[in-house]
PDB file of N, CA and C in Angstrom:
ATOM      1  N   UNK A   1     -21.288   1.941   2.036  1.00  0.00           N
ATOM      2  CA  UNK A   1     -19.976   2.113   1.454  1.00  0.00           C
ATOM      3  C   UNK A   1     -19.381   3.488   1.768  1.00  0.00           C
ATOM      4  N   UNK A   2     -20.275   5.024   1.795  1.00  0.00           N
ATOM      5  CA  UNK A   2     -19.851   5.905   1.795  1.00  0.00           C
ATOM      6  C   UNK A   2     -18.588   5.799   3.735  1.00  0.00           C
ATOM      7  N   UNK A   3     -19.614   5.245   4.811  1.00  0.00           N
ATOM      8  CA  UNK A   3     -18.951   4.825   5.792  1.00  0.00           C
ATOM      9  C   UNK A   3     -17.354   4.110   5.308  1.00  0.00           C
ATOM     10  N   UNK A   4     -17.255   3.530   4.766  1.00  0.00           N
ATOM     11  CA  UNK A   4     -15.586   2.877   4.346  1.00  0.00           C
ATOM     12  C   UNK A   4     -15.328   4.116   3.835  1.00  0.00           C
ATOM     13  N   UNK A   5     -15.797   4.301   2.984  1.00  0.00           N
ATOM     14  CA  UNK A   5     -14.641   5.490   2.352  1.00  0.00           C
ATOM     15  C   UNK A   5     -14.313   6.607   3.243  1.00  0.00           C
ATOM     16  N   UNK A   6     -15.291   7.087   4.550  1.00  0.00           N
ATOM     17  CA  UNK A   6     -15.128   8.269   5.322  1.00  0.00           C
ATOM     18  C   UNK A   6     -13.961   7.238   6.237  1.00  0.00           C
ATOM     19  N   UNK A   7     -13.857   6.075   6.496  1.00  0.00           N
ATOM     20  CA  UNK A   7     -12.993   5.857   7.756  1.00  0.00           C
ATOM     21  C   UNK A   7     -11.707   5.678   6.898  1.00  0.00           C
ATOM     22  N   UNK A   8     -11.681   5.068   5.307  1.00  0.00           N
ATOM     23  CA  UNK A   8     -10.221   5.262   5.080  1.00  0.00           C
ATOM     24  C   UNK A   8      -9.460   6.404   5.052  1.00  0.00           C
ATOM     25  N   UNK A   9     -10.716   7.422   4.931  1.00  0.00           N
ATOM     26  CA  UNK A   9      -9.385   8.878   4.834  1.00  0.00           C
ATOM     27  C   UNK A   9      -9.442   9.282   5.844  1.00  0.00           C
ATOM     28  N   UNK A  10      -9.864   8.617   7.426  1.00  0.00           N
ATOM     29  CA  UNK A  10      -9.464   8.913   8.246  1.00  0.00           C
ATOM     30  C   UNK A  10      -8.404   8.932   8.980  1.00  0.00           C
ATOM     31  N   UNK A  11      -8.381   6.897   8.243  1.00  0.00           N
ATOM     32  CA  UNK A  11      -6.874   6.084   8.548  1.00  0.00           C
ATOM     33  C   UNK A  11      -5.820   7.252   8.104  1.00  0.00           C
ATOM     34  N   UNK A  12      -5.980   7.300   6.550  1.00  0.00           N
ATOM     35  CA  UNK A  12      -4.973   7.671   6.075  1.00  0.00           C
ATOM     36  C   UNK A  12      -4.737   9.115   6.286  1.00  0.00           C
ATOM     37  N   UNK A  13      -5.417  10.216   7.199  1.00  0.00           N
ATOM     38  CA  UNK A  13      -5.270  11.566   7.511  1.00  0.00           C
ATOM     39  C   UNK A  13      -4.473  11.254   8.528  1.00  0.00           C
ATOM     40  N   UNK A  14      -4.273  10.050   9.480  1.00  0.00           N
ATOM     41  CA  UNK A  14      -3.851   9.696  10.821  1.00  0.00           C
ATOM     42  C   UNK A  14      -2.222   9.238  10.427  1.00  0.00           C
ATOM     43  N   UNK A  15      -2.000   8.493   9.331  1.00  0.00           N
ATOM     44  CA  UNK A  15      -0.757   8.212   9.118  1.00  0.00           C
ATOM     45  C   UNK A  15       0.296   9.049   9.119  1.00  0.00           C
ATOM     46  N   UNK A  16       1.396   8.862  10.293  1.00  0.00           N
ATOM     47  CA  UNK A  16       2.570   9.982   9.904  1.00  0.00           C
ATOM     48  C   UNK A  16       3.494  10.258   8.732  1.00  0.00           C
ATOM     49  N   UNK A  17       4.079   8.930   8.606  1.00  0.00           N
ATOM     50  CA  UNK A  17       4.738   8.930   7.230  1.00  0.00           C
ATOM     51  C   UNK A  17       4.061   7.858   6.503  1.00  0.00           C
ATOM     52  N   UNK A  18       3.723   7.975   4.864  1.00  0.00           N
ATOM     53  CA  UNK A  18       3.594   7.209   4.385  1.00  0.00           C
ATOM     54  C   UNK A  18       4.220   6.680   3.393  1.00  0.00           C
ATOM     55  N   UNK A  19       4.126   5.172   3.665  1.00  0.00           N
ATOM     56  CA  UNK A  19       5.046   4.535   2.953  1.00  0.00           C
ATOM     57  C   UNK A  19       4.315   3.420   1.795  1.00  0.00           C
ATOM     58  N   UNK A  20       5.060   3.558   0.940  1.00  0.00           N
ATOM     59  CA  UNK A  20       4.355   3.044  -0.269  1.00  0.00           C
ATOM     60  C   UNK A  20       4.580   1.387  -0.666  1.00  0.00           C
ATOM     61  N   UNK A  21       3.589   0.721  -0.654  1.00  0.00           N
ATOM     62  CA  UNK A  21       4.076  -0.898  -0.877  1.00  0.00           C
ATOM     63  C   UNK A  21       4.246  -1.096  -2.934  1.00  0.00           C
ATOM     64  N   UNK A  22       5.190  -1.733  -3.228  1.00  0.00           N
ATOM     65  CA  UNK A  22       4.903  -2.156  -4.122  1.00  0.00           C
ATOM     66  C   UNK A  22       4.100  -2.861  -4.794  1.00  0.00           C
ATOM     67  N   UNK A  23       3.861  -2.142  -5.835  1.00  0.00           N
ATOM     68  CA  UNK A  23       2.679  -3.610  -7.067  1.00  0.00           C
ATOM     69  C   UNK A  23       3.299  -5.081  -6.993  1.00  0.00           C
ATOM     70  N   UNK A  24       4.805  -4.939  -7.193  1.00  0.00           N
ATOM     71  CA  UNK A  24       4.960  -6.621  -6.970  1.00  0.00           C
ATOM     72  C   UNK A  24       4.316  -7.180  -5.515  1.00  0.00           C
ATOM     73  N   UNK A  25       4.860  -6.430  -4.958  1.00  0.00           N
ATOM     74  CA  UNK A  25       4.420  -7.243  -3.500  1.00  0.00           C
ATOM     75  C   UNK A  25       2.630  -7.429  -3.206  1.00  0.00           C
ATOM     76  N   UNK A  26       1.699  -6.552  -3.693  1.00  0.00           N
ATOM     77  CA  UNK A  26       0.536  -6.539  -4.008  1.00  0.00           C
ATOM     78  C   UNK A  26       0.321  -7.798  -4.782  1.00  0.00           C
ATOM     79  N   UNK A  27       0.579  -7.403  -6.337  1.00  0.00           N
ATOM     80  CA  UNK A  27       0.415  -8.562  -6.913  1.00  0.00           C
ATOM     81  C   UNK A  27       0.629 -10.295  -6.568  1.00  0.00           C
ATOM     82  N   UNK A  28       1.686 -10.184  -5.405  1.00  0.00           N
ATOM     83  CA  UNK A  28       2.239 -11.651  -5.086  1.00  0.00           C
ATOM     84  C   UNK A  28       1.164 -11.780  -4.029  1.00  0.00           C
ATOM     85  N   UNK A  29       1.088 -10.764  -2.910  1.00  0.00           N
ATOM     86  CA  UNK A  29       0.252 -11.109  -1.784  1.00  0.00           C
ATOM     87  C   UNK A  29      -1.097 -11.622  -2.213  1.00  0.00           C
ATOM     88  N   UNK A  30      -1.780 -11.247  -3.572  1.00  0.00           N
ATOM     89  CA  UNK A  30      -2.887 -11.525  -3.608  1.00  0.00           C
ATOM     90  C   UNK A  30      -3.024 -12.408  -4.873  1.00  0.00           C
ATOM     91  N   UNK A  31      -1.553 -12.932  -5.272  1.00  0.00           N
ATOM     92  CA  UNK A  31      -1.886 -13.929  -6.398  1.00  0.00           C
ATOM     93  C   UNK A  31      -2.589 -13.353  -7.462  1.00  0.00           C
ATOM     94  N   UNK A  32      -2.238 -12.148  -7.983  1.00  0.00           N
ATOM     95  CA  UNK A  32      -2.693 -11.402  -9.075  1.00  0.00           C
ATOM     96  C   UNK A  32      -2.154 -12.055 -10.154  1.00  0.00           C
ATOM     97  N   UNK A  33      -2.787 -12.449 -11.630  1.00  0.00           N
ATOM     98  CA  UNK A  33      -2.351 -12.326 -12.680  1.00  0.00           C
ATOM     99  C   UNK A  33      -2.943 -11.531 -13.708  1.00  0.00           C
ATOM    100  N   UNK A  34      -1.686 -11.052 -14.337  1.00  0.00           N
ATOM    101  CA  UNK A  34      -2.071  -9.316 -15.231  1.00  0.00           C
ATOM    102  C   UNK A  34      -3.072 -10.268 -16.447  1.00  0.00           C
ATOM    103  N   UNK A  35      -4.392  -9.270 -16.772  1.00  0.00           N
ATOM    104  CA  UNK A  35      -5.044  -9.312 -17.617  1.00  0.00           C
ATOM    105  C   UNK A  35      -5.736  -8.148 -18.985  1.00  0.00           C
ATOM    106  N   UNK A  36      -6.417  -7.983 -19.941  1.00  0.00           N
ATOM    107  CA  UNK A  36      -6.540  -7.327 -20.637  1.00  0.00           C
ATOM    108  C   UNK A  36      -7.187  -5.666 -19.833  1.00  0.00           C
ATOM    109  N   UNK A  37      -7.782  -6.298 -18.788  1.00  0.00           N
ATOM    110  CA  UNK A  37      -9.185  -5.039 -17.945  1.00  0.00           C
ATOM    111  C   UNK A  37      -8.120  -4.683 -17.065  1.00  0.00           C
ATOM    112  N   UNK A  38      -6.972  -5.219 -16.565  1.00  0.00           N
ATOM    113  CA  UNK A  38      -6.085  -5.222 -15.172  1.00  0.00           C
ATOM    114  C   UNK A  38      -5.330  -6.623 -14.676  1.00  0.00           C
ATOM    115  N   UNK A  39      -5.921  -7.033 -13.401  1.00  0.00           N
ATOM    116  CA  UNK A  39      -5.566  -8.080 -12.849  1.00  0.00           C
ATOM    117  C   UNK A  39      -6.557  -8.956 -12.791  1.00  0.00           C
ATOM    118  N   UNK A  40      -6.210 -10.241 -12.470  1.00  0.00           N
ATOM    119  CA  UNK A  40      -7.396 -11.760 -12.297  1.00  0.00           C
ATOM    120  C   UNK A  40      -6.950 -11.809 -10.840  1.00  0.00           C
ATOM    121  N   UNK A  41      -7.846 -12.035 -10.061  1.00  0.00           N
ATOM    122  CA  UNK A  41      -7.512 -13.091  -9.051  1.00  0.00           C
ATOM    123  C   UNK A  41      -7.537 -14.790  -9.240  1.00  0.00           C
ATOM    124  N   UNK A  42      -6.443 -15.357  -9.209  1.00  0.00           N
ATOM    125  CA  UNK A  42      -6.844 -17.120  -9.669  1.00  0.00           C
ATOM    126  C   UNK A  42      -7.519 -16.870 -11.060  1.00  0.00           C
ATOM    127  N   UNK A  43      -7.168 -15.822 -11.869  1.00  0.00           N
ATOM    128  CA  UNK A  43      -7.665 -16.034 -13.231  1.00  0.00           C
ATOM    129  C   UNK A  43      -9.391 -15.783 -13.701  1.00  0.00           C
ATOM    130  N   UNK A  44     -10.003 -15.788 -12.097  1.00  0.00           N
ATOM    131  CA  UNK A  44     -11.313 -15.553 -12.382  1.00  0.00           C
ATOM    132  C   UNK A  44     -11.644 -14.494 -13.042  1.00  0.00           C
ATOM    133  N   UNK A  45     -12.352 -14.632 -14.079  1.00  0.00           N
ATOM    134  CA  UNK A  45     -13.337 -12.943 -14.614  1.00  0.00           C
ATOM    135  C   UNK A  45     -14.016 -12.221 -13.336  1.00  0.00           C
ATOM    136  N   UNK A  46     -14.654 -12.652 -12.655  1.00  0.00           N
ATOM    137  CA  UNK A  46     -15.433 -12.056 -11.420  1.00  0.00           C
ATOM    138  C   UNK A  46     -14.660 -12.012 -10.137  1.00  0.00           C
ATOM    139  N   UNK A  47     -13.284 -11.814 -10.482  1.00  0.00           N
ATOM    140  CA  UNK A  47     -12.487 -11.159  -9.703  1.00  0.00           C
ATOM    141  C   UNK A  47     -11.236 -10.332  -9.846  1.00  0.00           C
ATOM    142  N   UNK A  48     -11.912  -9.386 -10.774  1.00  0.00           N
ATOM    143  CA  UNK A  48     -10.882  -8.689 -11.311  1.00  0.00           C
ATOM    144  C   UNK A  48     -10.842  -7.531 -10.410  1.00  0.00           C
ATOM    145  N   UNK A  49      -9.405  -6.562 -10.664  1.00  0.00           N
ATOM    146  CA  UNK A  49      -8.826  -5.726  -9.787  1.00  0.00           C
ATOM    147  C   UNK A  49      -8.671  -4.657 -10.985  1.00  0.00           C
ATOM    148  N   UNK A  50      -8.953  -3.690 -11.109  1.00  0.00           N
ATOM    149  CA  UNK A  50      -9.061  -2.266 -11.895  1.00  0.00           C
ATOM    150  C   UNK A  50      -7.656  -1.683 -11.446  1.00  0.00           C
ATOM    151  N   UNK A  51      -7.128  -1.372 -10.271  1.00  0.00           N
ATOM    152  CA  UNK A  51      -6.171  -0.510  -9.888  1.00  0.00           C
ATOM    153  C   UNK A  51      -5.440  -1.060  -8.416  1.00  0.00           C
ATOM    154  N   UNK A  52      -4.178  -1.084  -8.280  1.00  0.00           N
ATOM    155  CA  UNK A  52      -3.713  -1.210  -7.321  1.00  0.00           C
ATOM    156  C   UNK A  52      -3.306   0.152  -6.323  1.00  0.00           C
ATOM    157  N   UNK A  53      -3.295   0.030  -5.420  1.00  0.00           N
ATOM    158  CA  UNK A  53      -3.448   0.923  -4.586  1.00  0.00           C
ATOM    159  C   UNK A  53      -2.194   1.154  -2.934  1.00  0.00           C
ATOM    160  N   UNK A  54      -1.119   1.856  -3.921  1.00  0.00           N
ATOM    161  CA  UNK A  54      -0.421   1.466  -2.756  1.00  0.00           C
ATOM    162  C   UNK A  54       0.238   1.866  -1.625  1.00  0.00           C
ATOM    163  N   UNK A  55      -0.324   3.337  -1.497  1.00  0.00           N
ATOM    164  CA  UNK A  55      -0.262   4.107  -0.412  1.00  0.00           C
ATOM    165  C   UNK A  55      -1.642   4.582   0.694  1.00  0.00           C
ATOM    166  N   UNK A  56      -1.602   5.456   1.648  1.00  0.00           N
ATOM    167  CA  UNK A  56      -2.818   5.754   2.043  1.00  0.00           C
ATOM    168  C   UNK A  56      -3.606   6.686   1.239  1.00  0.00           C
ATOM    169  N   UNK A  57      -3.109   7.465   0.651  1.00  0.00           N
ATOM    170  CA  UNK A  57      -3.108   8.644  -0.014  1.00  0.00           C
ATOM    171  C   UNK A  57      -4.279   8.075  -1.351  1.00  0.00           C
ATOM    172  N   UNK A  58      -3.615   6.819  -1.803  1.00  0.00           N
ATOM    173  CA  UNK A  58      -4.121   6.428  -3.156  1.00  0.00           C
ATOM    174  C   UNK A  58      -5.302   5.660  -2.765  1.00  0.00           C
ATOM    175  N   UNK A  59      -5.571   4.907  -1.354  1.00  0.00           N
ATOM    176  CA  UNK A  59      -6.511   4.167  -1.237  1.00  0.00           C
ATOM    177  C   UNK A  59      -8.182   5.495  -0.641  1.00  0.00           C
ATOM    178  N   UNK A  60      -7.633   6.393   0.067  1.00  0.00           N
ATOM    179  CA  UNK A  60      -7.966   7.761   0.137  1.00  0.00           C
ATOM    180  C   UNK A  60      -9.146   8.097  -0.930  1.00  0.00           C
ATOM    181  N   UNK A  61      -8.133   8.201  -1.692  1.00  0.00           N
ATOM    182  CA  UNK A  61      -8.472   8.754  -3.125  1.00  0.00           C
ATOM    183  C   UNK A  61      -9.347   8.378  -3.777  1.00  0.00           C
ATOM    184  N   UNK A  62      -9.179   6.599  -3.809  1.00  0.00           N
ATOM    185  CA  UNK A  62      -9.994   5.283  -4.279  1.00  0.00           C
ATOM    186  C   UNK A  62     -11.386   5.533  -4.304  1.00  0.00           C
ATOM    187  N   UNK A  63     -11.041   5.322  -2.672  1.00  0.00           N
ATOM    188  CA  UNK A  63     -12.005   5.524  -1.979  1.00  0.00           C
ATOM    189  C   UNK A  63     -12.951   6.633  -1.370  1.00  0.00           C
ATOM    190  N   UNK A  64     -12.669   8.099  -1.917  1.00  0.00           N
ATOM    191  CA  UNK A  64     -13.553   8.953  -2.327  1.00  0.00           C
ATOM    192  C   UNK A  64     -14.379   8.788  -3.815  1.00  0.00           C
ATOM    193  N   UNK A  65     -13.471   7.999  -4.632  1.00  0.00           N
ATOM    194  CA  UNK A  65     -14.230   8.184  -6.121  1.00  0.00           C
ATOM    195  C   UNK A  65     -14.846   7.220  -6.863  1.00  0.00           C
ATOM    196  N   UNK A  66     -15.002   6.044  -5.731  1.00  0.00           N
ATOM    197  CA  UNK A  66     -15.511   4.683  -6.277  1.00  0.00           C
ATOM    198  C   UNK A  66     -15.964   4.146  -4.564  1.00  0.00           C
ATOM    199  N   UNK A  67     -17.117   3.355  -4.930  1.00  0.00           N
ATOM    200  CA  UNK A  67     -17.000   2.662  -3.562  1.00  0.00           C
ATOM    201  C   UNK A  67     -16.468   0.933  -3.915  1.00  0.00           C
ATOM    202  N   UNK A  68     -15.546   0.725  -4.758  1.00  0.00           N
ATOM    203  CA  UNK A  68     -15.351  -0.848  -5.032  1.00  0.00           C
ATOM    204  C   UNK A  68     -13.893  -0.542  -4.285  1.00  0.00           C
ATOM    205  N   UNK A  69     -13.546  -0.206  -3.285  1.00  0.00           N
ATOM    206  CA  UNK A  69     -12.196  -0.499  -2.723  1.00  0.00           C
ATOM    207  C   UNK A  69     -12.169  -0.946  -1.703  1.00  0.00           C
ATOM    208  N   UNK A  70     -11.318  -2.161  -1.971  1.00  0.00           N
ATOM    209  CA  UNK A  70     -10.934  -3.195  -0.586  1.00  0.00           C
ATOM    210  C   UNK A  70      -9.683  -2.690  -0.457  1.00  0.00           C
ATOM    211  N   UNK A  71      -9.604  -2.643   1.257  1.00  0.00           N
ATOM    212  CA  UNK A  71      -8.418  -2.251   1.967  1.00  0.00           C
ATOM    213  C   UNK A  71      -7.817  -2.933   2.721  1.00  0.00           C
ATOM    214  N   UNK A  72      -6.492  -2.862   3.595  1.00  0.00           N
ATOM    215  CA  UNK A  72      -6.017  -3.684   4.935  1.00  0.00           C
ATOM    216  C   UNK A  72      -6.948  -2.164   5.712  1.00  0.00           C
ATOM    217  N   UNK A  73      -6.927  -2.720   6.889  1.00  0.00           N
ATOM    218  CA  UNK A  73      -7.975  -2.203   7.910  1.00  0.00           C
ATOM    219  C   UNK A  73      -7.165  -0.961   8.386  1.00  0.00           C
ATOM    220  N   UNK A  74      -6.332  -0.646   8.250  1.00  0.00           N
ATOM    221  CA  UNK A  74      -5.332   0.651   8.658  1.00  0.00           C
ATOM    222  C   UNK A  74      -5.261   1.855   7.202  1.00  0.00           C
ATOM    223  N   UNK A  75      -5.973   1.184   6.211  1.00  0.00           N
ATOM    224  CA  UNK A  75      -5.778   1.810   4.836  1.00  0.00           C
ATOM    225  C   UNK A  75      -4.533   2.326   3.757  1.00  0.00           C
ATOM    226  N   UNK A  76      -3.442   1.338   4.554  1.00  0.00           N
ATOM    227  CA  UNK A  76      -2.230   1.655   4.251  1.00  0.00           C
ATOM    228  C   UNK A  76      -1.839   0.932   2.835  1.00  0.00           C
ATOM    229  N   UNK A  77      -2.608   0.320   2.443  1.00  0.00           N
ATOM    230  CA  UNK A  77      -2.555  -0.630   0.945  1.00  0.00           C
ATOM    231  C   UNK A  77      -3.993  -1.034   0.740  1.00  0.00           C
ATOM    232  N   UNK A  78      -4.313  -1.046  -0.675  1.00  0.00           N
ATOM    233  CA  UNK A  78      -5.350  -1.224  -1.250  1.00  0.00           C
ATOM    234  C   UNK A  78      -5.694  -1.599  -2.554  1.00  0.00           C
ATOM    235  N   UNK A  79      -6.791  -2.354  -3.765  1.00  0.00           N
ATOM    236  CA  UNK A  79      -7.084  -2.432  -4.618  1.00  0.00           C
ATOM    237  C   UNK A  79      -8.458  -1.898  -4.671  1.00  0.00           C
ATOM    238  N   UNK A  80      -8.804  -1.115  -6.109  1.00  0.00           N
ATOM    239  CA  UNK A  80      -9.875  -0.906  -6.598  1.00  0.00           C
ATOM    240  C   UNK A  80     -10.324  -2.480  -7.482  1.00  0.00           C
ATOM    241  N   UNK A  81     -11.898  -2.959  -6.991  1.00  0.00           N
ATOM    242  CA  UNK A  81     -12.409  -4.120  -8.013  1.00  0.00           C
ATOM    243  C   UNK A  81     -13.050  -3.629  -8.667  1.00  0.00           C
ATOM    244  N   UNK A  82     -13.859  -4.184 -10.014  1.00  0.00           N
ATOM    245  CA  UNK A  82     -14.621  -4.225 -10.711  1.00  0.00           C
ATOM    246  C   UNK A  82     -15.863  -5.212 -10.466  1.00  0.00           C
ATOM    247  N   UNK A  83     -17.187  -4.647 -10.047  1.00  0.00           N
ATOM    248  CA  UNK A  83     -18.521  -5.360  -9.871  1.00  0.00           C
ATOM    249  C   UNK A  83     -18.537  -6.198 -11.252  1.00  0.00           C
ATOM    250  N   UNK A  84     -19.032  -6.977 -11.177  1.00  0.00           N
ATOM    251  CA  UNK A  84     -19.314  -8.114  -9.935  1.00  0.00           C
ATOM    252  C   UNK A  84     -17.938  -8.565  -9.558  1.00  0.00           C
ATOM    253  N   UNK A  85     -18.096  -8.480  -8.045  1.00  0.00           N
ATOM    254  CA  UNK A  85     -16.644  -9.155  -7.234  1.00  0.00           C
ATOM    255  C   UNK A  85     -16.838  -9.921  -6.791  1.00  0.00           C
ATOM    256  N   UNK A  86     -16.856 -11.411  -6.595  1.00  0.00           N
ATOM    257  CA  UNK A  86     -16.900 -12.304  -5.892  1.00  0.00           C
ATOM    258  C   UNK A  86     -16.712 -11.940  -4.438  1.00  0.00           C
ATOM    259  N   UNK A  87     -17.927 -12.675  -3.752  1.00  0.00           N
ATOM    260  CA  UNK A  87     -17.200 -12.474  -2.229  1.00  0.00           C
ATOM    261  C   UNK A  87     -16.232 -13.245  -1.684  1.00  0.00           C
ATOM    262  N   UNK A  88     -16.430 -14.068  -1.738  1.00  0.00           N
ATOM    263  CA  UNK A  88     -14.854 -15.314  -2.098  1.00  0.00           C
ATOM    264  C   UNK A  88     -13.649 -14.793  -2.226  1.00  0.00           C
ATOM    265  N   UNK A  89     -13.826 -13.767  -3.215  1.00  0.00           N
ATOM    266  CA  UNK A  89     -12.482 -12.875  -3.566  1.00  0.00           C
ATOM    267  C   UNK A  89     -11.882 -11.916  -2.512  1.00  0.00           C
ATOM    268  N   UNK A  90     -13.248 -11.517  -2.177  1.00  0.00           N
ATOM    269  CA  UNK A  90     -13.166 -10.371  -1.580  1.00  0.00           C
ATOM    270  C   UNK A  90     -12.786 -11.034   0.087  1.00  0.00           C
ATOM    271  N   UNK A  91     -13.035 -11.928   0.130  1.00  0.00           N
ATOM    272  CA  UNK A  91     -12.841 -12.294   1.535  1.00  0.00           C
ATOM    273  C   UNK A  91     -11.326 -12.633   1.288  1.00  0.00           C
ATOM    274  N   UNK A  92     -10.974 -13.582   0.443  1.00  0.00           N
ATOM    275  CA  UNK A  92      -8.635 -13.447  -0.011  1.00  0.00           C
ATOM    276  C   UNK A  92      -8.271 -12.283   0.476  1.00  0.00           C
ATOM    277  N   UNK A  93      -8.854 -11.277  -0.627  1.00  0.00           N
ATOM    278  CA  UNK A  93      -8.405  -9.926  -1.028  1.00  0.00           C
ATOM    279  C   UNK A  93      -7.989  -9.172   0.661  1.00  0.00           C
ATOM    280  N   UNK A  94      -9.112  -9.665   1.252  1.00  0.00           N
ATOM    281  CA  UNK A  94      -9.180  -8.639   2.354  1.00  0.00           C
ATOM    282  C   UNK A  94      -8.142  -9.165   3.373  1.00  0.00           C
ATOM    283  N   UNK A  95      -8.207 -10.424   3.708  1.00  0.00           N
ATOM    284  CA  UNK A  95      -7.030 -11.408   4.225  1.00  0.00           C
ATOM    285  C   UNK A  95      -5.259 -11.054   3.777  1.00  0.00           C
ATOM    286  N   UNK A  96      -5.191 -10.939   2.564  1.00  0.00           N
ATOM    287  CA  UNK A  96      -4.129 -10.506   1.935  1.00  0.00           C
ATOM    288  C   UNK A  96      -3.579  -9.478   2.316  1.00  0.00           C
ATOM    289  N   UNK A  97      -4.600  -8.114   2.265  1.00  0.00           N
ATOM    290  CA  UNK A  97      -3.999  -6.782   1.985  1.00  0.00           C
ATOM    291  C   UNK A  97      -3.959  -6.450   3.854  1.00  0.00           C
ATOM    292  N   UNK A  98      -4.740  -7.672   4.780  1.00  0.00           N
ATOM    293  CA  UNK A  98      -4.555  -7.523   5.562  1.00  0.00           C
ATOM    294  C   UNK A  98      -3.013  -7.656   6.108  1.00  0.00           C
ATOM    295  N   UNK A  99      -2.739  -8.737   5.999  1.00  0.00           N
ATOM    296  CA  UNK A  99      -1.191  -9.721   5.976  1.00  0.00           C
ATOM    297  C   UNK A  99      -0.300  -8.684   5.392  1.00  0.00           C
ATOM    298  N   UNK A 100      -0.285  -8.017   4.721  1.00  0.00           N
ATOM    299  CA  UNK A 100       0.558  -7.206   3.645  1.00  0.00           C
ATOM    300  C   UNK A 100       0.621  -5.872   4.250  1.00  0.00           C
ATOM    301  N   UNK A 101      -0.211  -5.416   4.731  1.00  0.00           N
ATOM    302  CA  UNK A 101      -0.003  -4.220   5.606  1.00  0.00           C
ATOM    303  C   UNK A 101       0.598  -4.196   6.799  1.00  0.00           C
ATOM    304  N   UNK A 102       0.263  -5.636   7.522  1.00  0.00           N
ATOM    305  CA  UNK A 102       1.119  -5.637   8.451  1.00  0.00           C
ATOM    306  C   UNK A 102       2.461  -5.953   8.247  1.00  0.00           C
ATOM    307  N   UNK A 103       2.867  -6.530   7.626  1.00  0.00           N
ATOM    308  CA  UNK A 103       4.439  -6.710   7.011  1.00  0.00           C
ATOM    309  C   UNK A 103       5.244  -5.643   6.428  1.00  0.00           C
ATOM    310  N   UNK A 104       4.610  -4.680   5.600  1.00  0.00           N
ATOM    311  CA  UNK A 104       4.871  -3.328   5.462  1.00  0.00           C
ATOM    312  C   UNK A 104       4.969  -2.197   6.709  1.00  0.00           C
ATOM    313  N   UNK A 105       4.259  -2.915   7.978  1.00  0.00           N
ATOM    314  CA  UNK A 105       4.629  -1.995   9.215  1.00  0.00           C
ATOM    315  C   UNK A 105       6.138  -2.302   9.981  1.00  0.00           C
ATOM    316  N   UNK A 106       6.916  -3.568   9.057  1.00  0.00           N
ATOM    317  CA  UNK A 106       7.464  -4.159   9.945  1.00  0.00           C
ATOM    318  C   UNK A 106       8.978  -3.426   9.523  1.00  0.00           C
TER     319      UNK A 106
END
């Protein structure tokens, strides 16, 4: 994990301007619904989301102080999970924030 977290603040040392995605658009891309801990994915308990993450800066950050952060592969958007994460989830999650970063490049 420490490897992810050294390459997101690499991404995100590399970014010229950064631009910030919204929580709605997070929340929609990944079918979030708000819960008591944060977010559900599909409502599951074992796929909850602690923090949304929506710059490089914040996934950066995340991702120096936790190793539960899934990213798009450029580190330009991100969520912090809560263990236990489904991998199931995590495989959406990662699909999503993939899709979502690239649309935010557009």
């Amino acid at each position: 994990m420490a490897g992810i977290a050294v390459a997101l603040a690499l991404a995100a040392a590399g970014c010229g301007s950064s631009s910030s995605v919204s929580d709605s658009k997070i929340v929609s891309a990944l079918g979030l619904q708000q819960s008591g801990s944060g977010y559900r994915m599909d409502g599951d308990p074992f796929c909850t989301v602690s923090q949304l993450l929506n710059d490089p800066a914040e996934v950066a950050s995340a991702g120096n102080n936790s190793g539960n952060v899934l990213a798009g592969p450029k580190g330009r958007v991100g969520i912090e999970v809560k263990t236990p994460f489904a991998p199931s989830c995590a495989r959406k999650a990662k699909d999503a924030l993939r899709r979502l970063e690239h649309q935010s490049q557009s």
